[in-house]
N, C-alpha and C. Protein backbone atom coordinates (compact mmCIF):
# COMPACT_ATOMS: atom_id res chain seq x y z
N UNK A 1 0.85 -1.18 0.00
CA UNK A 1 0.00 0.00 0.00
C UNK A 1 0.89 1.23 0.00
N UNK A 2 0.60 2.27 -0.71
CA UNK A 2 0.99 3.04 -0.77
C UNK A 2 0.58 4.37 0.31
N UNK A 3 1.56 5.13 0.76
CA UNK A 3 1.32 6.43 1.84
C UNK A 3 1.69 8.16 1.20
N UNK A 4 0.84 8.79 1.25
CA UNK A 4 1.49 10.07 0.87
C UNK A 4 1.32 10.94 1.89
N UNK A 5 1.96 12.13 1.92
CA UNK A 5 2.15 13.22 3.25
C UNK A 5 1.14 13.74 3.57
N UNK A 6 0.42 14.75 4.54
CA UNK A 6 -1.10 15.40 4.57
C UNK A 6 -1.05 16.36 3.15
N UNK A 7 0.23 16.91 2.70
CA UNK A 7 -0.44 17.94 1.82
C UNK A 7 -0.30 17.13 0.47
N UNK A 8 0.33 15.89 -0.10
CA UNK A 8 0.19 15.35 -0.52
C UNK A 8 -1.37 14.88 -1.25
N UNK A 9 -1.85 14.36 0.43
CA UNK A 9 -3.07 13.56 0.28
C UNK A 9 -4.40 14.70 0.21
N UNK A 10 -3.96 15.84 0.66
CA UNK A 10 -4.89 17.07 0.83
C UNK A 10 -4.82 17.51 -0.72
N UNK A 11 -3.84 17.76 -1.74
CA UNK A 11 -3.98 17.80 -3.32
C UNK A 11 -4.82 16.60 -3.81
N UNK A 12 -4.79 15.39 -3.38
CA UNK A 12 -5.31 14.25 -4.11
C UNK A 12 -6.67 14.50 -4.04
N UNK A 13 -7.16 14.98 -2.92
CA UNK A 13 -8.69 15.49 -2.70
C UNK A 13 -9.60 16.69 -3.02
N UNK A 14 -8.47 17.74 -3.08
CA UNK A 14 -8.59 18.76 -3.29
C UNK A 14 -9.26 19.53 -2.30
N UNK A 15 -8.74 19.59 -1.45
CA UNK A 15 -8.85 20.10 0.10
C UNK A 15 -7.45 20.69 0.75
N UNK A 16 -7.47 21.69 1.50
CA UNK A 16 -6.18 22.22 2.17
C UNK A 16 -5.92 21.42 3.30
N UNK A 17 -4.72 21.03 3.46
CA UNK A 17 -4.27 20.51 4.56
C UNK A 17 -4.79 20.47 5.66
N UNK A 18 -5.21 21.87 6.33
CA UNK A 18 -5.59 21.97 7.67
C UNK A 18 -7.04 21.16 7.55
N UNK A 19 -7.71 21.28 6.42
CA UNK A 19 -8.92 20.02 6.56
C UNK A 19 -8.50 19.18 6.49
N UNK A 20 -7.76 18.10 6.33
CA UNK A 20 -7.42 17.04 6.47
C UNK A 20 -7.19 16.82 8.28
N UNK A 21 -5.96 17.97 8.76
CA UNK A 21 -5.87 17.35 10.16
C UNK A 21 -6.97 18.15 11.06
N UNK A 22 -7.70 19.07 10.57
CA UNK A 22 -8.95 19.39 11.87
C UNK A 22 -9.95 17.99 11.86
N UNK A 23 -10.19 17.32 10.68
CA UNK A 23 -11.38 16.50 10.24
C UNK A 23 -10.33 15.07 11.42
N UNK A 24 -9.32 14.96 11.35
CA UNK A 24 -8.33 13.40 11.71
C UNK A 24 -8.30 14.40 13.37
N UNK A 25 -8.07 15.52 13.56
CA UNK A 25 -8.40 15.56 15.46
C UNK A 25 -9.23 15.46 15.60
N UNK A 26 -10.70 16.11 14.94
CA UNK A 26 -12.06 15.73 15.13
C UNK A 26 -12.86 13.97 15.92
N UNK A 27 -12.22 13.62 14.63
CA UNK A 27 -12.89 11.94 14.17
C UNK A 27 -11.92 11.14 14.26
N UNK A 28 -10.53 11.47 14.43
CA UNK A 28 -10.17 10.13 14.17
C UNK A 28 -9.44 9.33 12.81
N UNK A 29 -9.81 10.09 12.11
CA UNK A 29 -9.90 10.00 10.50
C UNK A 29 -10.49 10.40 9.49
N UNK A 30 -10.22 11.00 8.48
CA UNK A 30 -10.86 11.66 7.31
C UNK A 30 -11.47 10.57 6.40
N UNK A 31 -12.70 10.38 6.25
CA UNK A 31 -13.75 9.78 5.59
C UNK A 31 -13.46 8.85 5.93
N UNK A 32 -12.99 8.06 7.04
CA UNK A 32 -12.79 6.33 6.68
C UNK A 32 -10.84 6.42 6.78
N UNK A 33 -10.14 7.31 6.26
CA UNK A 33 -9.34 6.94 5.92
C UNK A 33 -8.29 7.32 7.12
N UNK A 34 -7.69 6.56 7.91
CA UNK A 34 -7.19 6.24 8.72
C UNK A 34 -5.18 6.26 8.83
N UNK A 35 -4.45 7.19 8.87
CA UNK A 35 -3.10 7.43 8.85
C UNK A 35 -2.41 6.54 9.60
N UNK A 36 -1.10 6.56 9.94
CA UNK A 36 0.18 5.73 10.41
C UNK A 36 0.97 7.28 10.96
N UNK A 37 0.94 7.31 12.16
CA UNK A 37 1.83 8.25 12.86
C UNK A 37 3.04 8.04 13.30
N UNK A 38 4.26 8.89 12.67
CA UNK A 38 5.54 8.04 12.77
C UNK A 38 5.90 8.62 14.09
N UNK A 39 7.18 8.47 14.22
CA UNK A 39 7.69 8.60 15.55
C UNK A 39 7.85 10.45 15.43
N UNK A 40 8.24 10.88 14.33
CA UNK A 40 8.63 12.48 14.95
C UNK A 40 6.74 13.49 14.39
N UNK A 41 6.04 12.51 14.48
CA UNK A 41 4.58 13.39 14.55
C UNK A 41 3.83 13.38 13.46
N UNK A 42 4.81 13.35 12.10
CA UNK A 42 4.06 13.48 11.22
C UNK A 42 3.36 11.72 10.93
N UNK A 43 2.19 12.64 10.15
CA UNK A 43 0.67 11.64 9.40
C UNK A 43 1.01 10.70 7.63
N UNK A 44 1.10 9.74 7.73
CA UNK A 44 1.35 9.26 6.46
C UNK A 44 0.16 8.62 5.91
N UNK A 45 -0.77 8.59 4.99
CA UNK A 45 -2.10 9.00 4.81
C UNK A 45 -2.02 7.28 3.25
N UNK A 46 -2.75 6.83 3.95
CA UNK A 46 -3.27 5.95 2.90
C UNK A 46 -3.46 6.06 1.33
N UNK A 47 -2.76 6.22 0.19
CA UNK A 47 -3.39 6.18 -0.89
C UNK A 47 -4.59 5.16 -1.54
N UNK A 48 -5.89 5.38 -1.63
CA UNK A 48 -7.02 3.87 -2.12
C UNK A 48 -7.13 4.51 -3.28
N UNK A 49 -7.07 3.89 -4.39
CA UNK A 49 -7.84 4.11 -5.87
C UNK A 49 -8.96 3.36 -5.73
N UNK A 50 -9.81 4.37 -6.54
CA UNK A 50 -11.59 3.77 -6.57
C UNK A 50 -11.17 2.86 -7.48
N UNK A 51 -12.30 1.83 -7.53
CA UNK A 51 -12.67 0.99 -8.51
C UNK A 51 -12.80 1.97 -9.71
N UNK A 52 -12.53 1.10 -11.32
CA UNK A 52 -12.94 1.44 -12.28
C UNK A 52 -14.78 1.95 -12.12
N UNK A 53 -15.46 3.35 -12.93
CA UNK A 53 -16.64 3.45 -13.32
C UNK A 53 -17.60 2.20 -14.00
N UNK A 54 -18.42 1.44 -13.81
CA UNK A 54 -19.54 1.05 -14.33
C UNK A 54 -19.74 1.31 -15.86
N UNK A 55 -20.19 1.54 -16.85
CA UNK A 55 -21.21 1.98 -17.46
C UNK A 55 -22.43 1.54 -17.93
N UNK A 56 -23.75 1.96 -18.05
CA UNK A 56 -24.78 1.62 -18.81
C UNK A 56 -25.03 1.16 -20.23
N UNK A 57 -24.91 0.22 -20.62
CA UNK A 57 -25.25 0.39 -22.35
C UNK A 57 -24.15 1.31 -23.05
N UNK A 58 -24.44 1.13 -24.33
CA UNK A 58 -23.12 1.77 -25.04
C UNK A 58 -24.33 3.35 -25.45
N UNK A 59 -22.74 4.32 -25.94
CA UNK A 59 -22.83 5.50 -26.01
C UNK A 59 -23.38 5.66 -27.12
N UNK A 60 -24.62 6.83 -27.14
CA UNK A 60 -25.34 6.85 -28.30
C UNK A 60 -25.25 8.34 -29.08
């Protein structure tokens, strides 16, 4: 599995950093997604890729 930094993972979402760690002091974790705290403090943040889209029938 892959880990990227808060501002890293805060571009992947498109959210500023400080939402990432007010939402992870809040809760615990941002949507579900749950960090690895190293020894000097900093958050190393889960990368998940969604599943591929679905589609309906072909394009008309």
């Amino acid at each position: 599995m892959e880990f990227k930094s808060t501002e890293a993972f805060a571009a992947l979402h498109l959210v500023k950093p400080q939402s990432i760690r007010s939402r992870y002091c809040r809760e615990g974790s941002y949507f579900g997604a749950k960090p690895r705290k190293l020894a000097n403090g900093r958050l190393l943040w889960p990368v998940v890729e969604a599943p591929p889209e679905k589609t309906c029938g072909a394009a008309r």
